[in-house]
Protein backbone atom coordinates (compact mmCIF):
# COMPACT_ATOMS: atom_id res chain seq x y z
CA UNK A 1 -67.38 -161.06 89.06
CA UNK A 2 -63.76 -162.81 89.61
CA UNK A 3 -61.17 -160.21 88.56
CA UNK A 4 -58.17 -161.64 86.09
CA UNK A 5 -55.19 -162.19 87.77
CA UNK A 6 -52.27 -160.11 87.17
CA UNK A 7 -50.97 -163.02 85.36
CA UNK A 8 -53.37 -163.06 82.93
CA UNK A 9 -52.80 -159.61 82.07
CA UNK A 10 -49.67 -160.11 81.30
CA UNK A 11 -47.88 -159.28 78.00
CA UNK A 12 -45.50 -162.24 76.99
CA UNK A 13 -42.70 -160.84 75.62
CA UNK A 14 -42.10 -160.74 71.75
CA UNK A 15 -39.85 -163.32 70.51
CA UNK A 16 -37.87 -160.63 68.05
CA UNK A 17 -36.70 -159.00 71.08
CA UNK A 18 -33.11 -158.43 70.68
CA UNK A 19 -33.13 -159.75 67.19
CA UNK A 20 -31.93 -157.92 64.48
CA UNK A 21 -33.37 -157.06 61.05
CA UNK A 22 -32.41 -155.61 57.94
CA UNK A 23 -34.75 -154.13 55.59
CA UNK A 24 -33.53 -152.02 52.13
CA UNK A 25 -35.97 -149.97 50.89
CA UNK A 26 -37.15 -149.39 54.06
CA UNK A 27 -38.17 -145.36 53.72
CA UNK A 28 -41.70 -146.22 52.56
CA UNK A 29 -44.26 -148.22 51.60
CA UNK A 30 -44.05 -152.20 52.47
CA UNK A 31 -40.24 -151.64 53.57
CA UNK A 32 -41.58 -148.77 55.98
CA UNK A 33 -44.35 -150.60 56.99
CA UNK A 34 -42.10 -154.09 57.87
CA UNK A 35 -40.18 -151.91 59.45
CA UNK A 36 -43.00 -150.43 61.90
CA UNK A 37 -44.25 -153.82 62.58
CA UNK A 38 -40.95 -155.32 63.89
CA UNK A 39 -40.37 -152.56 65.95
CA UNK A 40 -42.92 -153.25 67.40
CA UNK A 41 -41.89 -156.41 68.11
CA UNK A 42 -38.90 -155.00 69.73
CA UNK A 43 -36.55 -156.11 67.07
CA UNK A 44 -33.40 -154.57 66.07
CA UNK A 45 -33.40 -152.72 63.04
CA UNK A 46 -30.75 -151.88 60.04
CA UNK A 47 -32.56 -149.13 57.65
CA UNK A 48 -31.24 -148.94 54.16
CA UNK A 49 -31.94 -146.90 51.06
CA UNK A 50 -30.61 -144.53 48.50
CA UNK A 51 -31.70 -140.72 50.30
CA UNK A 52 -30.16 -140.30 53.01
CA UNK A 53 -32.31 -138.00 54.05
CA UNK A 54 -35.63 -140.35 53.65
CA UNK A 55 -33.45 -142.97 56.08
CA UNK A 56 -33.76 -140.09 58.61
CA UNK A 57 -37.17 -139.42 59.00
CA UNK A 58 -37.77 -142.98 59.08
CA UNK A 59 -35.70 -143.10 61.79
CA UNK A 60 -36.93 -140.43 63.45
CA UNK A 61 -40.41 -141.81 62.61
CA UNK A 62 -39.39 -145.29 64.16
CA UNK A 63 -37.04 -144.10 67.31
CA UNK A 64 -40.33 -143.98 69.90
CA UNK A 65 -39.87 -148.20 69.56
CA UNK A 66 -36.89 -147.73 71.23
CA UNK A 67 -34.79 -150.31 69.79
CA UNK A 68 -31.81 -149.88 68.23
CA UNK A 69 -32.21 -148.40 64.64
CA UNK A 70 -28.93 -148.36 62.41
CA UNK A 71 -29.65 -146.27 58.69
CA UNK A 72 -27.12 -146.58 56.52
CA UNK A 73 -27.63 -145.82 52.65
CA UNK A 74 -26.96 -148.14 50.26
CA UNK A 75 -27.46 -148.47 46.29
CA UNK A 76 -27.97 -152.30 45.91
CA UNK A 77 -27.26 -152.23 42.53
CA UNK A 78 -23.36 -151.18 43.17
CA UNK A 79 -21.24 -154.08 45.09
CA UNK A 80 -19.33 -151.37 46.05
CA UNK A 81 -22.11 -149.69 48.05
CA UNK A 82 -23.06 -152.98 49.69
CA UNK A 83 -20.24 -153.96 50.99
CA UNK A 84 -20.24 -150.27 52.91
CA UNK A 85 -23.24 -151.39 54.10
CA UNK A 86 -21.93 -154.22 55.46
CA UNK A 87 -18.69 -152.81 57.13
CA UNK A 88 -21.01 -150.78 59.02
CA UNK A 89 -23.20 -153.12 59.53
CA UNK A 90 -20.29 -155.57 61.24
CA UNK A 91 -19.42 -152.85 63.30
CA UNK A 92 -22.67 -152.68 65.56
CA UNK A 93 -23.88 -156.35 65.08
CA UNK A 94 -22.19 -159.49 64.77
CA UNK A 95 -25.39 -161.62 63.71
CA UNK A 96 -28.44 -161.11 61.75
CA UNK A 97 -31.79 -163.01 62.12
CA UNK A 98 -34.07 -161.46 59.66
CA UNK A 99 -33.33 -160.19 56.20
CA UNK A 100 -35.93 -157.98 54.37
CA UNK A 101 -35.24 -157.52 50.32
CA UNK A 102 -37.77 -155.02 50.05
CA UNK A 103 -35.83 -152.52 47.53
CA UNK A 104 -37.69 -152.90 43.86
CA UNK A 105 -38.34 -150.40 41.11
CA UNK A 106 -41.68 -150.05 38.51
CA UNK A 107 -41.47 -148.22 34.95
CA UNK A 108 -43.90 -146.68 33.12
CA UNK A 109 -46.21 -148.88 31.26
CA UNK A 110 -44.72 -149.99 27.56
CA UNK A 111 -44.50 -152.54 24.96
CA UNK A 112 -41.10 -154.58 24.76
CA UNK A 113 -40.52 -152.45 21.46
CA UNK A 114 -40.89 -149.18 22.90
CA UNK A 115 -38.86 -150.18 26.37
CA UNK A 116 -35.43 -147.80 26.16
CA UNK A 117 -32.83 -150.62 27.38
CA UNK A 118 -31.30 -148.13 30.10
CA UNK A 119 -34.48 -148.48 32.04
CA UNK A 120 -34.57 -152.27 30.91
CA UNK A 121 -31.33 -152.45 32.58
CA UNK A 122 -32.22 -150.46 35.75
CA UNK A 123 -35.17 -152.35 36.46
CA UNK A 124 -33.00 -156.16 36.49
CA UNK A 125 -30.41 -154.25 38.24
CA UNK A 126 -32.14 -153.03 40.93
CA UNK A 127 -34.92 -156.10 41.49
CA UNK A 128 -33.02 -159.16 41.05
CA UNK A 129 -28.99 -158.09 40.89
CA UNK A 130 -29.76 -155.87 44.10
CA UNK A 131 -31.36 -159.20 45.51
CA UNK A 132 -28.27 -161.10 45.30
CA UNK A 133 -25.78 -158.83 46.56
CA UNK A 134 -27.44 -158.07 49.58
CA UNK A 135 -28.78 -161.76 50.48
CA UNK A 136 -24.73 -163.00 49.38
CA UNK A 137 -23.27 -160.11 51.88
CA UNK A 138 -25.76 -161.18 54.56
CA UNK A 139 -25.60 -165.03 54.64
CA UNK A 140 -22.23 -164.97 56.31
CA UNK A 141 -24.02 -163.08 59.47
CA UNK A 142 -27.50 -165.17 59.05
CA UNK A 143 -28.17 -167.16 61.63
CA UNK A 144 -30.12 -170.95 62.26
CA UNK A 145 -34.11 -169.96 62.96
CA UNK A 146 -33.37 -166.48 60.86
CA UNK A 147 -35.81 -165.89 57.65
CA UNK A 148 -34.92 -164.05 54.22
CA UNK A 149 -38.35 -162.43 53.03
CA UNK A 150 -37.98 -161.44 49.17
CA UNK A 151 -40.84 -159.20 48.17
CA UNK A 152 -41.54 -159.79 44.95
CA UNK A 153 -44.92 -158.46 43.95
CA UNK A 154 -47.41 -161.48 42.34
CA UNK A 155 -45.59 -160.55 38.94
CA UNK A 156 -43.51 -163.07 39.58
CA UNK A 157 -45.73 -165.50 38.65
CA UNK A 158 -47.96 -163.64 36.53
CA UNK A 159 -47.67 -161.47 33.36
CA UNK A 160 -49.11 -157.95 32.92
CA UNK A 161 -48.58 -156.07 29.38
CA UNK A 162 -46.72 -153.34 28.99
CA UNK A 163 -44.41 -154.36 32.25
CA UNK A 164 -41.61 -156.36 30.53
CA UNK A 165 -38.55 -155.60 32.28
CA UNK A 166 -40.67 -155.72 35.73
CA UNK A 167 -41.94 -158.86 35.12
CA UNK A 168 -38.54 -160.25 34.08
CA UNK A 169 -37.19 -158.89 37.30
CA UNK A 170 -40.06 -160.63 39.32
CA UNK A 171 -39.70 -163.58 37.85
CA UNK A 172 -35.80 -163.96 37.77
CA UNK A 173 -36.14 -163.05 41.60
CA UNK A 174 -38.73 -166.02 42.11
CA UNK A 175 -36.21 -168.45 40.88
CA UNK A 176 -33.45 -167.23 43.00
CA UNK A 177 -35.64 -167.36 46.09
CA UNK A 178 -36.40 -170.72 45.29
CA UNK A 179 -32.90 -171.86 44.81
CA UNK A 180 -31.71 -170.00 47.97
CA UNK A 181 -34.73 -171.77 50.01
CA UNK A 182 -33.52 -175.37 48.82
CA UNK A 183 -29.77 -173.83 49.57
CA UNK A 184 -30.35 -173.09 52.99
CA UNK A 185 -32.63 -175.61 54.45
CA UNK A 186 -29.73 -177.66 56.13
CA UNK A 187 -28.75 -174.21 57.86
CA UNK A 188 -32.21 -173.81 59.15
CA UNK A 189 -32.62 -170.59 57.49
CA UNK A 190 -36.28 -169.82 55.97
CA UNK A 191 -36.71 -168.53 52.99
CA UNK A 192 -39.76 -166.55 52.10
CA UNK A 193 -41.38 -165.80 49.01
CA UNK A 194 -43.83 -162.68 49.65
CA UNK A 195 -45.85 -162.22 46.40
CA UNK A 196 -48.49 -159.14 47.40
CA UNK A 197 -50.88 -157.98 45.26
CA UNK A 198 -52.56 -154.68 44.36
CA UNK A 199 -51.09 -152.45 48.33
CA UNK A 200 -51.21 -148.54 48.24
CA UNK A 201 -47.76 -147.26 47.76
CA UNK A 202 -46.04 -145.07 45.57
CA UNK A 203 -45.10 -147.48 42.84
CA UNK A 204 -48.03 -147.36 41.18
CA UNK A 205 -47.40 -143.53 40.70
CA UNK A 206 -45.03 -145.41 37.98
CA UNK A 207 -47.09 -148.46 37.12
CA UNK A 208 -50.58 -146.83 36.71
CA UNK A 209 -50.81 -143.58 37.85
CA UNK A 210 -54.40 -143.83 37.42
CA UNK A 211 -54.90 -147.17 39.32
CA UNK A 212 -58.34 -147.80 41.63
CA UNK A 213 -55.97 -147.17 45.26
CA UNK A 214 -59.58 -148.18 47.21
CA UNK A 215 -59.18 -151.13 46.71
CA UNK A 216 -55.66 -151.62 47.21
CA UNK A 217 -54.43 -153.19 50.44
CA UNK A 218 -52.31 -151.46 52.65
CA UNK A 219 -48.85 -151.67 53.39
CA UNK A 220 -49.55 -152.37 57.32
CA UNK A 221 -51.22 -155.64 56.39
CA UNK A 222 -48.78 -156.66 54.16
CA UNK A 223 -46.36 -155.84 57.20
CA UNK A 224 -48.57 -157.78 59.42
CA UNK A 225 -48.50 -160.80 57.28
CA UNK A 226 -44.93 -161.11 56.81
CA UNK A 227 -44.30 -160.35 60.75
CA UNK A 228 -46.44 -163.55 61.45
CA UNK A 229 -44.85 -165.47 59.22
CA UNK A 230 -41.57 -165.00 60.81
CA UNK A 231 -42.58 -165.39 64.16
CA UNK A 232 -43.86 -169.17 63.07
CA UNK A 233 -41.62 -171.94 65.40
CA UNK A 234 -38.31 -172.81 63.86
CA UNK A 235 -39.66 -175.82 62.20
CA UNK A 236 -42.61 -174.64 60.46
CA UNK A 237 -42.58 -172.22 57.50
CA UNK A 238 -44.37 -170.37 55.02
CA UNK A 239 -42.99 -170.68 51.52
CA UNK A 240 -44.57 -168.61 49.09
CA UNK A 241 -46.95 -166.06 50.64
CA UNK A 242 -49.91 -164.92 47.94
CA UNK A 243 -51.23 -161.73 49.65
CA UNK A 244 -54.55 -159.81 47.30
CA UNK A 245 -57.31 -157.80 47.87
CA UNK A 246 -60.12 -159.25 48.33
CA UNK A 247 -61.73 -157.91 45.52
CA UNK A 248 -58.87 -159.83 43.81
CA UNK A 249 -56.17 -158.70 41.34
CA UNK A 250 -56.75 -155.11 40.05
């Protein structure tokens, strides 16, 4: 039997090599998980979140990649805090191709007239204000062929009772994705909707605490997903990516 060449066997390299990424809420779940899958991809990575301490371990947890890993915490609800991020940011790179807003929040399940307005408030700041002020600090460093991924859960298109100020948050986030997509075309920067359903992470510890996790989807094929998206050529895109179970929404 003919033997494959030692051409054949060779890995092509990845196209993210040497291209950097930033992902908030990268210390678990889907932000964790992007994170694993374009290190694998040999991208460079910029690690944001609010513990300090959970930005180490991932870190630690994503140094065997080898590529160059900057954590830097950052409350994207204070304008203050992101543009700290930033100035650090600056200091190390002096573009950005990728741009993860992963960072989102849950509450417990209740009606609109049981819904204390501090965690009203929390919720839009964190999902959609925290959306803004990182994607309006980035652009300046985005480059042409770079992607913005907004996670956005499919509650931004859909309605579930008792989650008023997430769905608001989801939904407000929708329309700013699709006004920054239209924004940016002429500087060839992608914008991607990701709208996953039901994926095992710890938000549902807020959501429903008591919710069927077997059938969830995991956080790795979210991660895959998204990673294959961005590595589509420069003129091809995915829009709006509808990831569910398949035993369909829980």
């Amino acid at each position: 039997m003919k033997q494959p060449s030692s051409k054949t066997l060779r890995v092509s390299p990845s196209r993210l090599r040497g291209h950097t990424a930033l992902i908030t809420g990268a210390t678990r779940g889907i932000g964790l998980a992007i994170a694993h899958a374009l290190a694998a991809e040999r991208c460079n990575l910029i690690l944001t979140g609010r513990d300090q301490s959970a930005l180490t371990r991932a870190s630690r947890e994503l140094a065997p990649a080898k590529t160059k890993i900057l954590s830097h915490p950052c409350d994207v609800r204070d304008p203050h805090s992101v543009d700290g991020l930033f100035r650090s940011v600056r200091k190390q790179f002096t573009t950005l191709d990728v741009l993860v807003n992963n960072a989102g929040i849950a509450h417990p399940n209740l009606p609109v007239e049981e819904l204390p307005f501090p965690v009203w408030k929390d919720v839009l700041e964190t999902n959609l204000d925290g959306m803004f002020l990182i994607t309006q600090a980035a652009l300046p460093m985005m480059t042409r062929g770079g992607a913005i991924v907004n996670n956005l859960s499919i509650a931004a298109n859909r309605v579930f009772t008792g989650s008023a100020a997430y769905n608001a948050s989801k939904h407000g986030a929708l329309g700013l994705t699709n006004t920054l997509r239209e924004e940016l075309r002429p500087r060839g920067i992608r914008v991607i909707a990701l709208l996953p359903g039901a994926t095992d992470t710890d938000i549902w510890t807020t959501l429903w605490p008591r919710a069927p996790r077997l059938k969830m989807m995991s956080a790795a094929t979210v991660a895959e997903a998204v990673v294959q998206a961005i590595l589509l050529p420069a003129n091809a895109t995915v829009e709006t990516m509808e990831i569910l179970p398949t035993s369909g929404p829980l």
